[in-house]
N, C-alpha and C. Protein backbone atom coordinates (compact mmCIF):
# COMPACT_ATOMS: atom_id res chain seq x y z
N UNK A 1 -36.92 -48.16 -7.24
CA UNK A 1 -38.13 -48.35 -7.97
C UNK A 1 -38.70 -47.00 -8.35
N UNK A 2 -39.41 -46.94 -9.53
CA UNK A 2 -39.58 -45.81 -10.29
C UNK A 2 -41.12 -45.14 -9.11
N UNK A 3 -40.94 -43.84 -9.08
CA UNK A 3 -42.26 -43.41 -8.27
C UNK A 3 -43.38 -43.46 -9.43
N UNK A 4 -44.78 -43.97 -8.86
CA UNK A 4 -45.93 -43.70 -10.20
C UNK A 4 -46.52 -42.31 -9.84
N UNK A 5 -45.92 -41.60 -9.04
CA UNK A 5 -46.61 -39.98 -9.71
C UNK A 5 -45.92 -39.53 -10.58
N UNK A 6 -46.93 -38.63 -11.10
CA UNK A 6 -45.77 -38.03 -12.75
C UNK A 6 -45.02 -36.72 -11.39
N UNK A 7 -44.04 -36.49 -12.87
CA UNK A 7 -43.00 -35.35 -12.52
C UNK A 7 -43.51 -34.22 -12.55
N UNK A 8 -43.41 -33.17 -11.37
CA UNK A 8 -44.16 -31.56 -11.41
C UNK A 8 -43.37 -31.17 -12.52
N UNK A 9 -44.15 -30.16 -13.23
CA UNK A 9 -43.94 -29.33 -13.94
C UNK A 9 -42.88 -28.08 -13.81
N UNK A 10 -41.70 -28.09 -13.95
CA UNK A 10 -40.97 -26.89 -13.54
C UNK A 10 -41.52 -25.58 -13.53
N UNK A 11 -41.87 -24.78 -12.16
CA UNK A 11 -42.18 -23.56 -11.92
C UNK A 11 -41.46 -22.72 -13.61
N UNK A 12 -42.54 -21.59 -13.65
CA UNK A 12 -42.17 -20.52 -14.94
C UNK A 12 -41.20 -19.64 -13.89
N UNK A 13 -40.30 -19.10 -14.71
CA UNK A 13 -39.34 -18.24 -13.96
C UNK A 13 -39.85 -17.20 -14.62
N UNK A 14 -39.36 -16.06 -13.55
CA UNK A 14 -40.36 -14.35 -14.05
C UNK A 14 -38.93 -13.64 -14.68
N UNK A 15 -39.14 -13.08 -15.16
CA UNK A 15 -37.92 -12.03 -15.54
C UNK A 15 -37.54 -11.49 -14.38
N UNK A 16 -36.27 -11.06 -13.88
CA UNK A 16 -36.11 -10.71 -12.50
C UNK A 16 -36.05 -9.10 -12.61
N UNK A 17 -36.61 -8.37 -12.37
CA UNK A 17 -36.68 -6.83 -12.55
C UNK A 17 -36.44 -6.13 -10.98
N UNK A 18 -35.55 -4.80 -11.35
CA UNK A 18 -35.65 -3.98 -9.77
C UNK A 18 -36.87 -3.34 -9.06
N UNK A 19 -36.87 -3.90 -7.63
CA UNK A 19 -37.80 -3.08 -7.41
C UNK A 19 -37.50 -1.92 -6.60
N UNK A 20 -38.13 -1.45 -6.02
CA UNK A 20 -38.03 0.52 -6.03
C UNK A 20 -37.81 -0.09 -4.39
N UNK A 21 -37.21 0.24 -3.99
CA UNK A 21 -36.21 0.19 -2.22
C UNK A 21 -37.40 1.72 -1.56
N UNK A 22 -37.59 1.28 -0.89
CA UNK A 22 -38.04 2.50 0.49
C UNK A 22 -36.60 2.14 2.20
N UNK A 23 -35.48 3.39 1.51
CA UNK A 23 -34.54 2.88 2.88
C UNK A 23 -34.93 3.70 3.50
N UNK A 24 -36.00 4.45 3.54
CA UNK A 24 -36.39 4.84 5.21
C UNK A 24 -36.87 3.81 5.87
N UNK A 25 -37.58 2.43 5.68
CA UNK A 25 -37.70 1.91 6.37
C UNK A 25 -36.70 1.15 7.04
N UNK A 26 -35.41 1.04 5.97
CA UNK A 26 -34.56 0.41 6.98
C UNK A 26 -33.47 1.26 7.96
N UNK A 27 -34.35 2.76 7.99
CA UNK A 27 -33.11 3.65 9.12
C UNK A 27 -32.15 4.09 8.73
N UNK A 28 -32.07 4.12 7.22
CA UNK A 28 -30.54 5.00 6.37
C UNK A 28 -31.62 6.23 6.07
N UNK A 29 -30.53 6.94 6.42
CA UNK A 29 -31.30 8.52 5.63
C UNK A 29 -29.98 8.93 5.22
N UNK A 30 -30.18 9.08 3.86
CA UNK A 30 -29.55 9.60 2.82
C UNK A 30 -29.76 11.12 2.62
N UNK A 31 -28.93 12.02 3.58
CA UNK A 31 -29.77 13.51 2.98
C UNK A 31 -28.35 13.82 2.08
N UNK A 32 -28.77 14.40 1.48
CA UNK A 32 -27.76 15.22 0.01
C UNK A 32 -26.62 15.76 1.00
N UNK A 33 -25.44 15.75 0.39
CA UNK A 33 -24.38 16.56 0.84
C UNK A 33 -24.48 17.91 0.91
N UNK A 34 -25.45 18.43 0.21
CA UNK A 34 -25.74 19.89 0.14
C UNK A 34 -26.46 20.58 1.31
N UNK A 35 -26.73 19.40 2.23
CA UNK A 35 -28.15 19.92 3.46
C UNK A 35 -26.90 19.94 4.36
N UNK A 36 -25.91 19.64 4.52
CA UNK A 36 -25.12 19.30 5.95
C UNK A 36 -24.21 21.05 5.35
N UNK A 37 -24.22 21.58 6.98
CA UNK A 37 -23.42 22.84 7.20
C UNK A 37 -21.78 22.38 7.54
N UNK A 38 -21.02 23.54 7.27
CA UNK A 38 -19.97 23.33 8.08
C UNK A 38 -19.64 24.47 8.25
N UNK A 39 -19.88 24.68 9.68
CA UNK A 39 -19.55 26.56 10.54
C UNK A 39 -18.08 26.13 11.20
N UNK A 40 -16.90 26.32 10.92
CA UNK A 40 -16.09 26.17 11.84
C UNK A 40 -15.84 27.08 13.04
N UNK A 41 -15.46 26.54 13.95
CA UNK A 41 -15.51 27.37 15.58
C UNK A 41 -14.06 28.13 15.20
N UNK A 42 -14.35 29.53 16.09
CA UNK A 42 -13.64 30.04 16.03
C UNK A 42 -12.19 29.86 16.97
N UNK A 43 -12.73 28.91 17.95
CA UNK A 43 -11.67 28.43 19.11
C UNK A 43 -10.60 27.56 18.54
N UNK A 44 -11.21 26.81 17.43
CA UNK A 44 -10.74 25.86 17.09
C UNK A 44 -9.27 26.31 15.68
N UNK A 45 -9.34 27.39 15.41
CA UNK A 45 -8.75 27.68 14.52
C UNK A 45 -7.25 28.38 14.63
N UNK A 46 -6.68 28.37 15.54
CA UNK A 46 -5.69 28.54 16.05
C UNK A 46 -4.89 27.12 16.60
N UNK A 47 -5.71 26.61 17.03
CA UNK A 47 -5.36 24.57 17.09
C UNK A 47 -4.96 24.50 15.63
N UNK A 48 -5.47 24.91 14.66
CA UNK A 48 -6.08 24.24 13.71
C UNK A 48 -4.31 24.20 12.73
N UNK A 49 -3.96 25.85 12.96
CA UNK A 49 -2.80 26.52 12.67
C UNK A 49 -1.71 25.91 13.46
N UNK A 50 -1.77 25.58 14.55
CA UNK A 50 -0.82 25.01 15.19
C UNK A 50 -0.39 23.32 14.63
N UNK A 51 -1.53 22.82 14.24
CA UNK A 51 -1.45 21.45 13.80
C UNK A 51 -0.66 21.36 12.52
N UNK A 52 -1.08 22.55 11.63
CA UNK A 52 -0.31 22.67 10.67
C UNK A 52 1.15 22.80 10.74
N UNK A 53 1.30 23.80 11.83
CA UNK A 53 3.01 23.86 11.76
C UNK A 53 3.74 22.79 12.24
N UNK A 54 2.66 21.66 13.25
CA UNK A 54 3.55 20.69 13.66
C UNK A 54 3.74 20.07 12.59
N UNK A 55 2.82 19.94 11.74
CA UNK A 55 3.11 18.91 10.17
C UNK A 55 3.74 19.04 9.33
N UNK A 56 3.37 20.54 9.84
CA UNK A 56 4.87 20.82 7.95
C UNK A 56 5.88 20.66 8.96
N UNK A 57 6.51 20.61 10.14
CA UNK A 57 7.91 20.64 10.44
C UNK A 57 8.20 18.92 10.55
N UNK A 58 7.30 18.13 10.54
CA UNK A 58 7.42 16.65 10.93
C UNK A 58 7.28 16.31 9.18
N UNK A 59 6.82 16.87 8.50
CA UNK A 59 7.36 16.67 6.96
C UNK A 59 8.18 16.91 6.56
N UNK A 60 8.97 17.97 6.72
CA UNK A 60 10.61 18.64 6.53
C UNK A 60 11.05 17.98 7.07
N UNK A 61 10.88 17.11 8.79
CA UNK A 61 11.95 16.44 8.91
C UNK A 61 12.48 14.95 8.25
N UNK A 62 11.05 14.70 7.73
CA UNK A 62 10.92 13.87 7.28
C UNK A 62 11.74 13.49 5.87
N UNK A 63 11.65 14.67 4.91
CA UNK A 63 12.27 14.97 3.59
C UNK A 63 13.94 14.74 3.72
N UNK A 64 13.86 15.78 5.06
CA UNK A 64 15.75 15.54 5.09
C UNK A 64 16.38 14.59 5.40
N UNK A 65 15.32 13.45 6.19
CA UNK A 65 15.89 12.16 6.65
C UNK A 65 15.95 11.27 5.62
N UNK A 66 14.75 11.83 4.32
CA UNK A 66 14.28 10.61 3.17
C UNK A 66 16.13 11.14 2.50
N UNK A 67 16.25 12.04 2.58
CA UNK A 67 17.33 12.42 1.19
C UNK A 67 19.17 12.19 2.07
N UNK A 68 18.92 12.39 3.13
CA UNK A 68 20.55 11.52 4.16
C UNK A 68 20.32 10.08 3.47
N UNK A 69 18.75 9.48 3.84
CA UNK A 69 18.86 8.06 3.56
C UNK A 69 19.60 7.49 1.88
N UNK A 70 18.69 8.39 1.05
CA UNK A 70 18.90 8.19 -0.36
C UNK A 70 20.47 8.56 -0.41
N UNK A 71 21.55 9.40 -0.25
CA UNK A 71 22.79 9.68 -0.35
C UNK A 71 23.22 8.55 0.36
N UNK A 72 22.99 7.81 1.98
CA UNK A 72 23.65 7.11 2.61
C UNK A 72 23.72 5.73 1.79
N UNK A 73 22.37 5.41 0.85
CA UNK A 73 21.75 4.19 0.10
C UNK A 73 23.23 4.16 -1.08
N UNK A 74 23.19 5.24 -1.71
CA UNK A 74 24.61 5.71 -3.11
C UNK A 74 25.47 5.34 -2.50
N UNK A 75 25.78 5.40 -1.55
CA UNK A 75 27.08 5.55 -1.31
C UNK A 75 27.65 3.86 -0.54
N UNK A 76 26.39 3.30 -0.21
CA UNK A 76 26.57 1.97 0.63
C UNK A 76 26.48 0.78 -1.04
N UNK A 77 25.71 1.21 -1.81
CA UNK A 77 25.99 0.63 -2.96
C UNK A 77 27.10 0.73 -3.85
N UNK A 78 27.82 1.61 -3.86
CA UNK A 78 29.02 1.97 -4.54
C UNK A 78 29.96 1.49 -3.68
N UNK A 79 29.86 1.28 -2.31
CA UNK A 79 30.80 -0.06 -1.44
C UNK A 79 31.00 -0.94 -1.85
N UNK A 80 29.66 -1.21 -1.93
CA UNK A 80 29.08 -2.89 -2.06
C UNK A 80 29.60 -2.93 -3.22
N UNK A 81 29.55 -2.44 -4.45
CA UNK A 81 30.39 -2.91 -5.65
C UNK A 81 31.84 -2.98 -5.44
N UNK A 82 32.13 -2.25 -4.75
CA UNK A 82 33.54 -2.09 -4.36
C UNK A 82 34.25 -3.23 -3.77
N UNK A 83 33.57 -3.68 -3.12
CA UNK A 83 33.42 -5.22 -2.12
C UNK A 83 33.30 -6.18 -3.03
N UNK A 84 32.99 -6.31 -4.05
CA UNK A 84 32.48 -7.59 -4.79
C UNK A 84 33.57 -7.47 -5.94
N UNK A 85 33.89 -6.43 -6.38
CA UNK A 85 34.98 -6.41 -7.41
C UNK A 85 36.49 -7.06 -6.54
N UNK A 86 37.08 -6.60 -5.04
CA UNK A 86 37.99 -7.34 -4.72
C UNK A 86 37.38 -8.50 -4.18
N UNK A 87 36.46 -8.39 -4.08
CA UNK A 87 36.40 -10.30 -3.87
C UNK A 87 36.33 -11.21 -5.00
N UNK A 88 36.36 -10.44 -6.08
CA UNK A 88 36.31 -11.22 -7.32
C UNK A 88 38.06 -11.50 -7.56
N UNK A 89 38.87 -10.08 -7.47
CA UNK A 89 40.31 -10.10 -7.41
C UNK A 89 41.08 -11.10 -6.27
N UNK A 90 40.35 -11.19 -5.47
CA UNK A 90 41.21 -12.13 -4.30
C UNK A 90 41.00 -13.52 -4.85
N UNK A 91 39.72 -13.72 -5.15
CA UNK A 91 39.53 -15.15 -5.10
C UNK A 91 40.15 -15.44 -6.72
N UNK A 92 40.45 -14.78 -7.61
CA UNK A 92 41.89 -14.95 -9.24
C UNK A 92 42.54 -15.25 -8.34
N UNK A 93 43.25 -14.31 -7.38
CA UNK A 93 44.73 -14.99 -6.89
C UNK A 93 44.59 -15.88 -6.58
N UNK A 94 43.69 -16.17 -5.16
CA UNK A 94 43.69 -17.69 -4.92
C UNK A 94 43.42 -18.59 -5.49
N UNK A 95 42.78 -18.38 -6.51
CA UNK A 95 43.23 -19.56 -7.67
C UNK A 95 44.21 -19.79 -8.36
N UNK A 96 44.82 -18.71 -8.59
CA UNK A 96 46.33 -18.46 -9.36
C UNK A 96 47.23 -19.45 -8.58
N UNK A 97 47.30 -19.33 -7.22
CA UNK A 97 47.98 -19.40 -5.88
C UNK A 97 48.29 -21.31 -5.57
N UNK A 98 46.85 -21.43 -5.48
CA UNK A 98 46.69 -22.93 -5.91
C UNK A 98 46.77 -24.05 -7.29
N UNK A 99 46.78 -22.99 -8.24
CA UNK A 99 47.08 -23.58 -9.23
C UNK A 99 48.74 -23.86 -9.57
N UNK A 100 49.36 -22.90 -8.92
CA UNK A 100 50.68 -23.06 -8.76
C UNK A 100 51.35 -23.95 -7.91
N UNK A 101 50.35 -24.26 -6.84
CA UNK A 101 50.74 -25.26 -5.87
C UNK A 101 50.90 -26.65 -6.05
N UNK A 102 49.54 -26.75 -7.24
CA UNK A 102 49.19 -28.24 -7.48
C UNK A 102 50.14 -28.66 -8.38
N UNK A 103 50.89 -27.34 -9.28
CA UNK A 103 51.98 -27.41 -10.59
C UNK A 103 53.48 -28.37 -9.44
N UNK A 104 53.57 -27.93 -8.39
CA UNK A 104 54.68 -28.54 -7.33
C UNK A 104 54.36 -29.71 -7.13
């Protein structure tokens, strides 16, 4: 059954515009990249050198293992064709083989 109050009027919608944020109140502080120092310790810079040489030598070893792999990859593919061309030759004969059989 129909209600006898009339229908509200649809609320006016506002244009939705930005408003201006204060995030200090929510505990972010944004200071410029330009306010933060960086003094490095002097203790630390001999670590710092050492870290490096472990990396570049764990990258070199790394390079020579990438390029064994890449030669070992050539050379396991040039098998593998190798492999598929007599298996293409075996399995002619054995058809040859049987076709001669079925001729008996």
């Amino acid at each position: 059954m129909p209600s006898s109050k009339p229908d509200k009027p649809a609320p006016k919608q506002r244009p939705k515009r930005r408003e201006a944020r204060n995030f200090g109140q929510l505990g972010l502080d944004f200071t410029p990249t330009s306010a933060y120092s960086y003094f490095p310790r002097k203790e630390s810079e001999p670590m710092n050198h050492e870290l490096i040489e472990s990396l570049d030598s764990k990258v070199a070893d790394l390079l020579n293992k990438y390029q064994v792999l890449k030669e070992e990859n050539v050379r396991l593919t040039e098998e593998n064709e190798r492999f598929k061309s007599d298996k293409e030759t075996l399995r002619s004969r054995i058809d040859a083989i049987l076709g001669k059989l079925d001729g008996i």
